[in-house]
C-alpha atoms as a PDB file:
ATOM      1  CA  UNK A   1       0.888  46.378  21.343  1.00  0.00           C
ATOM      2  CA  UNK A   2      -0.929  43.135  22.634  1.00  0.00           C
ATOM      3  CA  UNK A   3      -0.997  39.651  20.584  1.00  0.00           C
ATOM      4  CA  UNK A   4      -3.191  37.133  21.282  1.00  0.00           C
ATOM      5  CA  UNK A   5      -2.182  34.639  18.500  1.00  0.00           C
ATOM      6  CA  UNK A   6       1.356  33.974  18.664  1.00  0.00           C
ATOM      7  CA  UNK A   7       1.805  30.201  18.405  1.00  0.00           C
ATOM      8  CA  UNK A   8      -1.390  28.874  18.467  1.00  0.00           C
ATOM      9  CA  UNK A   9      -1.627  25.409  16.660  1.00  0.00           C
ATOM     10  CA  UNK A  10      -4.525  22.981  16.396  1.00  0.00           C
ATOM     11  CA  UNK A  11      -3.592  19.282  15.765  1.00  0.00           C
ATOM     12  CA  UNK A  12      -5.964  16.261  15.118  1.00  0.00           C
ATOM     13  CA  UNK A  13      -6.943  14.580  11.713  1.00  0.00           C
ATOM     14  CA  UNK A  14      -8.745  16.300   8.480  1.00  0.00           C
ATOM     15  CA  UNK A  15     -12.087  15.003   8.102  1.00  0.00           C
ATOM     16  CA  UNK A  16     -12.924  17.459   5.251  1.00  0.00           C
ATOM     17  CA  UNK A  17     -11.079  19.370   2.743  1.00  0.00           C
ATOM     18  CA  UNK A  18     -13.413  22.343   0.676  1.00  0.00           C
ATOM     19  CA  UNK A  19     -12.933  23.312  -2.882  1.00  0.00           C
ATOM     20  CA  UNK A  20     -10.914  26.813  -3.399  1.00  0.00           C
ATOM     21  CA  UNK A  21     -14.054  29.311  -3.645  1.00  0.00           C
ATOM     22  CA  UNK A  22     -13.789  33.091  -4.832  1.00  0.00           C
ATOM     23  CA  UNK A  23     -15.704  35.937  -3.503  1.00  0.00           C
ATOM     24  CA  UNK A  24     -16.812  39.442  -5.157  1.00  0.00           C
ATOM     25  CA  UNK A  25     -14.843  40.488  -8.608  1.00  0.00           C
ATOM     26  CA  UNK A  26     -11.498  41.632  -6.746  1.00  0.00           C
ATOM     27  CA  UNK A  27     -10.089  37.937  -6.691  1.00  0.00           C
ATOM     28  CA  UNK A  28     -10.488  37.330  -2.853  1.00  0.00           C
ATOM     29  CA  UNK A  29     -10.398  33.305  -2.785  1.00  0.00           C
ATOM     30  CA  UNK A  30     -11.089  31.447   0.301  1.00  0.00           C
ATOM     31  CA  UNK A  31     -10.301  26.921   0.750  1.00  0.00           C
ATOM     32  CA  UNK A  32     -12.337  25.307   4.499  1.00  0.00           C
ATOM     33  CA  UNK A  33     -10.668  22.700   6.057  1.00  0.00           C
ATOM     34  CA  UNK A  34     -12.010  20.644   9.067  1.00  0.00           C
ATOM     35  CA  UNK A  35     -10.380  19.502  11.933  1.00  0.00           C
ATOM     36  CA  UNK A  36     -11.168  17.344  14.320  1.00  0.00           C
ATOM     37  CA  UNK A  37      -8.698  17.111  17.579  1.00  0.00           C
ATOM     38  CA  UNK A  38      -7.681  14.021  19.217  1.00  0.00           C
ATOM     39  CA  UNK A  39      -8.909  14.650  22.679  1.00  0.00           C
ATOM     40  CA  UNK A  40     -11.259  13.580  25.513  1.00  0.00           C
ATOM     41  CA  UNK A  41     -14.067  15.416  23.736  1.00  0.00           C
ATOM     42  CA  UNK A  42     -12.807  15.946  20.082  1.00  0.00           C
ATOM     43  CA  UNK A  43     -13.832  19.237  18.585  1.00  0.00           C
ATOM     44  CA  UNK A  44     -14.211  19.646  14.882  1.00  0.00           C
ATOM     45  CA  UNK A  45     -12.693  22.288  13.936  1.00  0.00           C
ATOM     46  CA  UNK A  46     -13.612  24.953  10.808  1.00  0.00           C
ATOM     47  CA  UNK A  47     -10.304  26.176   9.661  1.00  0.00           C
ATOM     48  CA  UNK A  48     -10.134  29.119   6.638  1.00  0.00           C
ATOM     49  CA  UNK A  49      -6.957  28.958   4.541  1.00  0.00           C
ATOM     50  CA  UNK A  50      -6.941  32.511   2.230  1.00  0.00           C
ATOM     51  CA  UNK A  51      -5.911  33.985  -1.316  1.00  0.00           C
ATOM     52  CA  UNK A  52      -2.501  32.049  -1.468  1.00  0.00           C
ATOM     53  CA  UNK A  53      -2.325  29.554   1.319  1.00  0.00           C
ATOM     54  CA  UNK A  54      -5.442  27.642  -0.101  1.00  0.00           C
ATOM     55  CA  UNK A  55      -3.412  25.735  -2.432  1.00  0.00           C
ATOM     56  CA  UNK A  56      -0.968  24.768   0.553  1.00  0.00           C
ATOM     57  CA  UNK A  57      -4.202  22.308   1.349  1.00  0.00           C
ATOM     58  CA  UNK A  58      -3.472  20.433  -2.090  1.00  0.00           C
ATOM     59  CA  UNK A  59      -0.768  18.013  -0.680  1.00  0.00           C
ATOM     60  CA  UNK A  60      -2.815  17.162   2.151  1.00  0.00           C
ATOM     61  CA  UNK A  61      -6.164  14.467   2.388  1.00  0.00           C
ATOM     62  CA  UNK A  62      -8.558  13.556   4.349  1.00  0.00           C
ATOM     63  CA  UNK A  63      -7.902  10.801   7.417  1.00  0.00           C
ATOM     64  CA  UNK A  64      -4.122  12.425   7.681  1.00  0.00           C
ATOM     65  CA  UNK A  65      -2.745  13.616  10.824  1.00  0.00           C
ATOM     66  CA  UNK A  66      -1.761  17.137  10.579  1.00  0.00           C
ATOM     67  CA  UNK A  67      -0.587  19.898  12.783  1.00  0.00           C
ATOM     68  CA  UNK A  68      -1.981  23.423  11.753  1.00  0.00           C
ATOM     69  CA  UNK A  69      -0.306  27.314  12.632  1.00  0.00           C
ATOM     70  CA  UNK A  70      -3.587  29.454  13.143  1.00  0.00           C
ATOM     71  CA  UNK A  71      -4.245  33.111  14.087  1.00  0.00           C
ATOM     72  CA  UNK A  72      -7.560  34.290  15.382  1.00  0.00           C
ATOM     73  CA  UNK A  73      -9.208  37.006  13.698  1.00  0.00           C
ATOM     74  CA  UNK A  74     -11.886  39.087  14.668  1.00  0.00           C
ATOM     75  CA  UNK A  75     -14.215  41.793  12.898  1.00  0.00           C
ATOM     76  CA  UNK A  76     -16.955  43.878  14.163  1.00  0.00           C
ATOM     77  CA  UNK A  77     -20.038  44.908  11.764  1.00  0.00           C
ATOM     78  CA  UNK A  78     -22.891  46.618  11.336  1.00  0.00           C
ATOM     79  CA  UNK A  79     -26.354  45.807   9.904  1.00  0.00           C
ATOM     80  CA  UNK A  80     -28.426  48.427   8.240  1.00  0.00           C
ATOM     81  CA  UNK A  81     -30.461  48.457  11.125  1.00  0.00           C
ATOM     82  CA  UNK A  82     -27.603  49.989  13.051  1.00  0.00           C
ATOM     83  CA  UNK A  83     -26.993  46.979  15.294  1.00  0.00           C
ATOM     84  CA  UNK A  84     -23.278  45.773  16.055  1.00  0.00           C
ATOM     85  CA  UNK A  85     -22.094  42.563  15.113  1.00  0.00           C
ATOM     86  CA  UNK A  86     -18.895  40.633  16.106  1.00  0.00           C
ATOM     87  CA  UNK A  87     -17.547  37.603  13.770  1.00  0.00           C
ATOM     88  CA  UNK A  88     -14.780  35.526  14.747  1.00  0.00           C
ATOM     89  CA  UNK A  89     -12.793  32.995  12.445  1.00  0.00           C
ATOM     90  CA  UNK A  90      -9.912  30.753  12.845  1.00  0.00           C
ATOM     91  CA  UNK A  91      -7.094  31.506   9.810  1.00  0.00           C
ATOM     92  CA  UNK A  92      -4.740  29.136   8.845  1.00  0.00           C
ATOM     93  CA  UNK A  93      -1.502  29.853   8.101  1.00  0.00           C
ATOM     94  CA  UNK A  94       0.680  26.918   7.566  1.00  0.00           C
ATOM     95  CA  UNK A  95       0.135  23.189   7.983  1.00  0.00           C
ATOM     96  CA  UNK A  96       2.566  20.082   8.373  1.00  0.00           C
ATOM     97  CA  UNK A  97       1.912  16.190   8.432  1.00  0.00           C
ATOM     98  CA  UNK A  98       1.919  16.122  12.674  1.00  0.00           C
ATOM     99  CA  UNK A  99       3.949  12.878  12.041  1.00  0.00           C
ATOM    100  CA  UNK A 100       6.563  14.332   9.615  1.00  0.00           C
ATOM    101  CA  UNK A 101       9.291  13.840  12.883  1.00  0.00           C
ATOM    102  CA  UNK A 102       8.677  10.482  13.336  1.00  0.00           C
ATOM    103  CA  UNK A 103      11.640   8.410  12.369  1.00  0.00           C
ATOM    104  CA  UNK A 104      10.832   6.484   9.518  1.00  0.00           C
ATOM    105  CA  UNK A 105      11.215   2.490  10.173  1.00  0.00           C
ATOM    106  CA  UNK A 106      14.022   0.633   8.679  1.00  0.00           C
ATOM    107  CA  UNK A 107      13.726  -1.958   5.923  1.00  0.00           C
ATOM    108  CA  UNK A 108      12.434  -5.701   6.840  1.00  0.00           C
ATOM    109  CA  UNK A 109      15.490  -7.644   7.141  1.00  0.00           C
ATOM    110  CA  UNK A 110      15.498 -10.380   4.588  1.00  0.00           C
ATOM    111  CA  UNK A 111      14.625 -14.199   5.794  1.00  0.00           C
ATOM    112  CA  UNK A 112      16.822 -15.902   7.444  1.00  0.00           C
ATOM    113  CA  UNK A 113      18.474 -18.069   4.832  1.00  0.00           C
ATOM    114  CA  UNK A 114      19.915 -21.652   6.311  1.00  0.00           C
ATOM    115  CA  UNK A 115      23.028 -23.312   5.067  1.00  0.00           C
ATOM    116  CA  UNK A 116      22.490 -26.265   2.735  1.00  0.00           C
ATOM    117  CA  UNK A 117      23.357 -29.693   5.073  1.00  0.00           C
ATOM    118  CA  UNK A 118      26.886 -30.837   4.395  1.00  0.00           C
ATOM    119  CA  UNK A 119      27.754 -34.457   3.766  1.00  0.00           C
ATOM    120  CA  UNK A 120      28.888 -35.400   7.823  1.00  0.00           C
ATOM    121  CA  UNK A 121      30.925 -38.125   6.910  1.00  0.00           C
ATOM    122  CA  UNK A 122      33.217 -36.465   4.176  1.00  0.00           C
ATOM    123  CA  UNK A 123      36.601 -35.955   5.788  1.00  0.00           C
ATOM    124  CA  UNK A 124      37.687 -32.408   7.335  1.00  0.00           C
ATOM    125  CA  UNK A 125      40.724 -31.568   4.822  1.00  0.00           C
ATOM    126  CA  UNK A 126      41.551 -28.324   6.506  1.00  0.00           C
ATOM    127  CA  UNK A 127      45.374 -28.371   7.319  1.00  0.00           C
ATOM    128  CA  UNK A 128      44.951 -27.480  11.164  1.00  0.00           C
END
């Protein structure tokens, strides 16, 4: 059996999120995301997460970095005047914050704090 989508990951930034919308009474709900990549010629991206990975979109906004798992899926239909129709979509799957490796920075080191001046001419009383 041949798979074409094993793997396949967009990255780039979100420069939309869509509301959660539900199709036809048997609950079907579909959330858009858009994508554009970080490339040469960036490409923007329409991204459909579905039933219960659109609420995986909630902890993410737009202007974020993100790395997105996608399959490709493809249907075939036909109108009622008996000519065939192909559709293609990109599904996503799972998404992550594409800087979530990055090692977080350390701390600011406080300021450098001087020593107060000492009086030079009180005598050293330090027995060596």
């Amino acid at each position: 059996m041949n798979k074409i989508n094993q793997g396949m990951e967009i990255t780039g930034k979100i420069k939309q999120i869509g509301e959660t919308k539900e199709y036809g009474s048997n609950g079907f709900q579909k959330r858009e995301v858009v994508v554009t990549t970080e490339e040469q010629y960036p490409q923007h991206i329409l991204i459909e997460f579905v039933q219960d990975k659109c609420s995986i979109l909630n902890a993410y906004a737009v202007g974020q970095r993100v790395k997105v798992g996608i399959n490709l899926r493809g249907r075939e239909w036909q109108n009622p005047q008996g000519e065939i129709k192909y559709f293609n979509s990109v599904q996503g799957w799972r998404i992550d914050a594409a800087d979530a490796g990055a090692a977080t920075p350390p701390p600011p080191a406080p300021p450098f704090e001087t020593m107060p001046e000492t009086d030079k001419e009180a005598p050293d009383d330090l027995p060596f």
